[in-house]
C-alpha atoms as a PDB file:
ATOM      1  CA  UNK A   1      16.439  73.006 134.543  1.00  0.00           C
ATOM      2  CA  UNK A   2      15.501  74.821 137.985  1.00  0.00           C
ATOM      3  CA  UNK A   3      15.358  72.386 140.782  1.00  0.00           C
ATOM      4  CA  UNK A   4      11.534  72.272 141.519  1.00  0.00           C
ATOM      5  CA  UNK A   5      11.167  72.129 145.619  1.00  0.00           C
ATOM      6  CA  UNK A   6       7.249  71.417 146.559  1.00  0.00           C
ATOM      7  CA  UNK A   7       5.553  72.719 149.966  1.00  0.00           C
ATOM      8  CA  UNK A   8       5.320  69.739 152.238  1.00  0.00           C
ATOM      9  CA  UNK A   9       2.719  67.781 152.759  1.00  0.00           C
ATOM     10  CA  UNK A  10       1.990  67.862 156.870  1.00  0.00           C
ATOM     11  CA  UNK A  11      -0.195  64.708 157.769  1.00  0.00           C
ATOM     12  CA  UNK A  12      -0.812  63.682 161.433  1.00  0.00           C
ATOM     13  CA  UNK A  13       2.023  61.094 161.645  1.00  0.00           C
ATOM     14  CA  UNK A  14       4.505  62.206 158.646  1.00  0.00           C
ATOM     15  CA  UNK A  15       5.525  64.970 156.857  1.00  0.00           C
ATOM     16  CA  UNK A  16       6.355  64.058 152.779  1.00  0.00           C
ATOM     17  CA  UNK A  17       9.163  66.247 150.934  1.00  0.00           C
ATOM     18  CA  UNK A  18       9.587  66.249 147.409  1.00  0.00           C
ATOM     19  CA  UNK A  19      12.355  67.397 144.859  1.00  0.00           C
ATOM     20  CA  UNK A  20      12.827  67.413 140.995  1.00  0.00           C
ATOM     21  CA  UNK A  21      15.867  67.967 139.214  1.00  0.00           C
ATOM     22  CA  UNK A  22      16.563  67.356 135.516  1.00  0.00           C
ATOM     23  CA  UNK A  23      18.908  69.216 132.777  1.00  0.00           C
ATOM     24  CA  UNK A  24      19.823  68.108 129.036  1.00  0.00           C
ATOM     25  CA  UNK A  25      21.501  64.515 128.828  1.00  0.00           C
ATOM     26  CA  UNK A  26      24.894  64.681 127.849  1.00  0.00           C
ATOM     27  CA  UNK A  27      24.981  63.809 124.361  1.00  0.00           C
ATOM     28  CA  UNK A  28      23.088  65.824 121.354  1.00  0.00           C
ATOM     29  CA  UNK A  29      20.891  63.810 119.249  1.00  0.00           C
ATOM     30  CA  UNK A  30      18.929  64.647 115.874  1.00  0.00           C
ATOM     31  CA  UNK A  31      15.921  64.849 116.272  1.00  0.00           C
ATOM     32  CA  UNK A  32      12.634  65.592 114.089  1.00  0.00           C
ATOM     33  CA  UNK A  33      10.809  68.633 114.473  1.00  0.00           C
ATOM     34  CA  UNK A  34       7.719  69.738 112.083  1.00  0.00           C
ATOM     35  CA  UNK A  35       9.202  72.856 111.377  1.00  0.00           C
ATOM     36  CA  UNK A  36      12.446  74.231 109.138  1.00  0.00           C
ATOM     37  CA  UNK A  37      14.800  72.550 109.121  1.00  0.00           C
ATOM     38  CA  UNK A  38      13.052  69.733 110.650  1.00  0.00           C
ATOM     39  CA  UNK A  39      15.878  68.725 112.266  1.00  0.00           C
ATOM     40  CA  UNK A  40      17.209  69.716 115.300  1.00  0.00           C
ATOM     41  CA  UNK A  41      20.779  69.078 117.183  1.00  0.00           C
ATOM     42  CA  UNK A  42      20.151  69.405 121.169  1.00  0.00           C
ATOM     43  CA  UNK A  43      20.569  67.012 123.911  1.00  0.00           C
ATOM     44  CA  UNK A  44      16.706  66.092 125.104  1.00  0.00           C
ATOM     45  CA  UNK A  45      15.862  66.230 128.670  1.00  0.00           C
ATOM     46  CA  UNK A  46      15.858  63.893 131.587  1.00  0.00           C
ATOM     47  CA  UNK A  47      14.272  64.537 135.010  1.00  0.00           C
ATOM     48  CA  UNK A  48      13.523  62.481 138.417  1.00  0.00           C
ATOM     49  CA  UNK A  49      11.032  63.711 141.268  1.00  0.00           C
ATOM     50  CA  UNK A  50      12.172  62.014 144.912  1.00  0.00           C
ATOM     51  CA  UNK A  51      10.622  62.143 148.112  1.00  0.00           C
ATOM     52  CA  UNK A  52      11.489  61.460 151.563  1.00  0.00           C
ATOM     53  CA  UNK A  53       8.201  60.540 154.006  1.00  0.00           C
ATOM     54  CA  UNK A  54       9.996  61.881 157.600  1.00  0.00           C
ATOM     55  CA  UNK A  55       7.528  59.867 160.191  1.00  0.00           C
ATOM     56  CA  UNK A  56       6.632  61.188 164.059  1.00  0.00           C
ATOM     57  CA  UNK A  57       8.660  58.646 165.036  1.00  0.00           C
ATOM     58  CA  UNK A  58      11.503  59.712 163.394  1.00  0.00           C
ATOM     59  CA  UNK A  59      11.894  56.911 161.029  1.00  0.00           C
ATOM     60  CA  UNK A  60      12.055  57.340 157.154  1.00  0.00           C
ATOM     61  CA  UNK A  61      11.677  56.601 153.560  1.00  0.00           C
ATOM     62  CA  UNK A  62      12.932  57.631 150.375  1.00  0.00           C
ATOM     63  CA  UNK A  63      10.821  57.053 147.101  1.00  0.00           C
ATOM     64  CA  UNK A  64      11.256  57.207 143.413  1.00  0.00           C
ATOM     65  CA  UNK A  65       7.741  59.635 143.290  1.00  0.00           C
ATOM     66  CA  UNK A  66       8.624  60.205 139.441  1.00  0.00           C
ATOM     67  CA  UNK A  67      11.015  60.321 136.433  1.00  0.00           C
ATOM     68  CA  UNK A  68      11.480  60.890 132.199  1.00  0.00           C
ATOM     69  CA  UNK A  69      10.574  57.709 130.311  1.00  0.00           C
ATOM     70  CA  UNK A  70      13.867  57.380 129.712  1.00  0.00           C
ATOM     71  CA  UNK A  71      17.074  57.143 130.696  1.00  0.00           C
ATOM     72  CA  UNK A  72      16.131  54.153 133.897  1.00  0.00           C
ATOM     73  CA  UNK A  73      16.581  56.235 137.276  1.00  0.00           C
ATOM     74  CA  UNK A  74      17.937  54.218 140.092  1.00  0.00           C
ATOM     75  CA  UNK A  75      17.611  55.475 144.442  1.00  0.00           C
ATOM     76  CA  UNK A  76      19.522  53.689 146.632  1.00  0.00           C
ATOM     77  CA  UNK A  77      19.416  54.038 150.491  1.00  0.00           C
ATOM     78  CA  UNK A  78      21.816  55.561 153.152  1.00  0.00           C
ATOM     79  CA  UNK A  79      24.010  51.634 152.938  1.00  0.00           C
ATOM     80  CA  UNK A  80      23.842  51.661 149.272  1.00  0.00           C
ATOM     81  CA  UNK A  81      21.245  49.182 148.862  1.00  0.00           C
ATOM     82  CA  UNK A  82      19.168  49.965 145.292  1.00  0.00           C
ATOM     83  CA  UNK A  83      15.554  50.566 146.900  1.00  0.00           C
ATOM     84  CA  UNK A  84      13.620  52.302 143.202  1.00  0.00           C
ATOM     85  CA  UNK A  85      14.447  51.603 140.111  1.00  0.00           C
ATOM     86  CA  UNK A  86      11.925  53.188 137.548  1.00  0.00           C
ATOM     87  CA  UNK A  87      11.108  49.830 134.977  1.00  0.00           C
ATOM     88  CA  UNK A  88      10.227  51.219 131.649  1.00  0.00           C
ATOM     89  CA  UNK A  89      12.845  52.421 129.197  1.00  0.00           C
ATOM     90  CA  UNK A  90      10.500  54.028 126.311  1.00  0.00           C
ATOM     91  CA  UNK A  91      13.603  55.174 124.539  1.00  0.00           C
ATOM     92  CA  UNK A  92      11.177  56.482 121.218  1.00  0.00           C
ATOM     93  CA  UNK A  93       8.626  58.243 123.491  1.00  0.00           C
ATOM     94  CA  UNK A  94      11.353  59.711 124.852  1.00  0.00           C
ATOM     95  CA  UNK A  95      13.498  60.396 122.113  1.00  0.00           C
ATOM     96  CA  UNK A  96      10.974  62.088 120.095  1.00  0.00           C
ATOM     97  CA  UNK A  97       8.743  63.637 123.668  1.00  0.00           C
ATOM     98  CA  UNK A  98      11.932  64.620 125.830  1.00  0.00           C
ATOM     99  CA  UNK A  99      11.815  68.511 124.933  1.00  0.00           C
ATOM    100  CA  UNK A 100       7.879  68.867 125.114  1.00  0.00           C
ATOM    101  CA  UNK A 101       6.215  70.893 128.377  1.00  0.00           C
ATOM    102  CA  UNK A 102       5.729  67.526 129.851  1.00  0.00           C
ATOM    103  CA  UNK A 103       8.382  67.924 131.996  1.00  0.00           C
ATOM    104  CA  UNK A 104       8.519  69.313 135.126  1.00  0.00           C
ATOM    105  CA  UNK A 105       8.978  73.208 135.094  1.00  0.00           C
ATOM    106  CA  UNK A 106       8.494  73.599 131.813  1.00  0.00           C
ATOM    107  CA  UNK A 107       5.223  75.486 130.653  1.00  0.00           C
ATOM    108  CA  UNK A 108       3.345  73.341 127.829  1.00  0.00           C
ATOM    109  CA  UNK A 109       3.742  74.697 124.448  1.00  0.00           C
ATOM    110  CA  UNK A 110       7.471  76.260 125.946  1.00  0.00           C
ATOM    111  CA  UNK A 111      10.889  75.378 124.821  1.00  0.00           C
ATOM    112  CA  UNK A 112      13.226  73.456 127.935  1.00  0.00           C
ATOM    113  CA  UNK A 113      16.078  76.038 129.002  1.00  0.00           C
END
């Protein structure tokens, strides 16, 4: 999938970036469909937003701002500390969801690239 870049957000003390990437998982999966053949081979998709607040004082912060159900999506900071760690694995939802227009860049009712 495209990576998705939004505008900033300018506030009076901080400015907040944000970034989505995602693609097909490595491995192919069967998978239901409600149409012939009603089964379909493809590798569903995963996707995680981040953002980075930049402050006036020139401090920052990194945040896990959003991510697929599943597989868990982990952010660590600049000394390799884990500081996000999404906390739900809904392996179903996502296993029978991951290809639907709920994910980023992808018009509803469209197939993922």
């Amino acid at each position: 999938m495209p990576e998705i870049s939004a505008p900033p957000e300018a506030y009076p003390d901080r400015v907040r970036f944000t970034q989505t990437a995602g693609g097909h998982t490595g491995a192919v999966i069967p998978r239901r469909v409600p149409h012939p053949p009603y089964v379909r081979l493809t590798a569903p998709l995963a996707w995680t937003t981040v953002a980075q607040i930049v402050r006036k004082d020139g401090s920052s912060k990194a945040e896990l701002a959003g991510a697929s159900p599943f597989p868990r999506h982990y952010l660590y900071d600049t000394e390799g500390r884990l500081t996000y760690k999404s906390a739900l694995i809904r392996y179903q939802d996502w296993l029978r969801r991951a290809d639907e227009g709920d994910s980023p860049g992808v018009a509803p009712g469209k197939q993922p690239p």
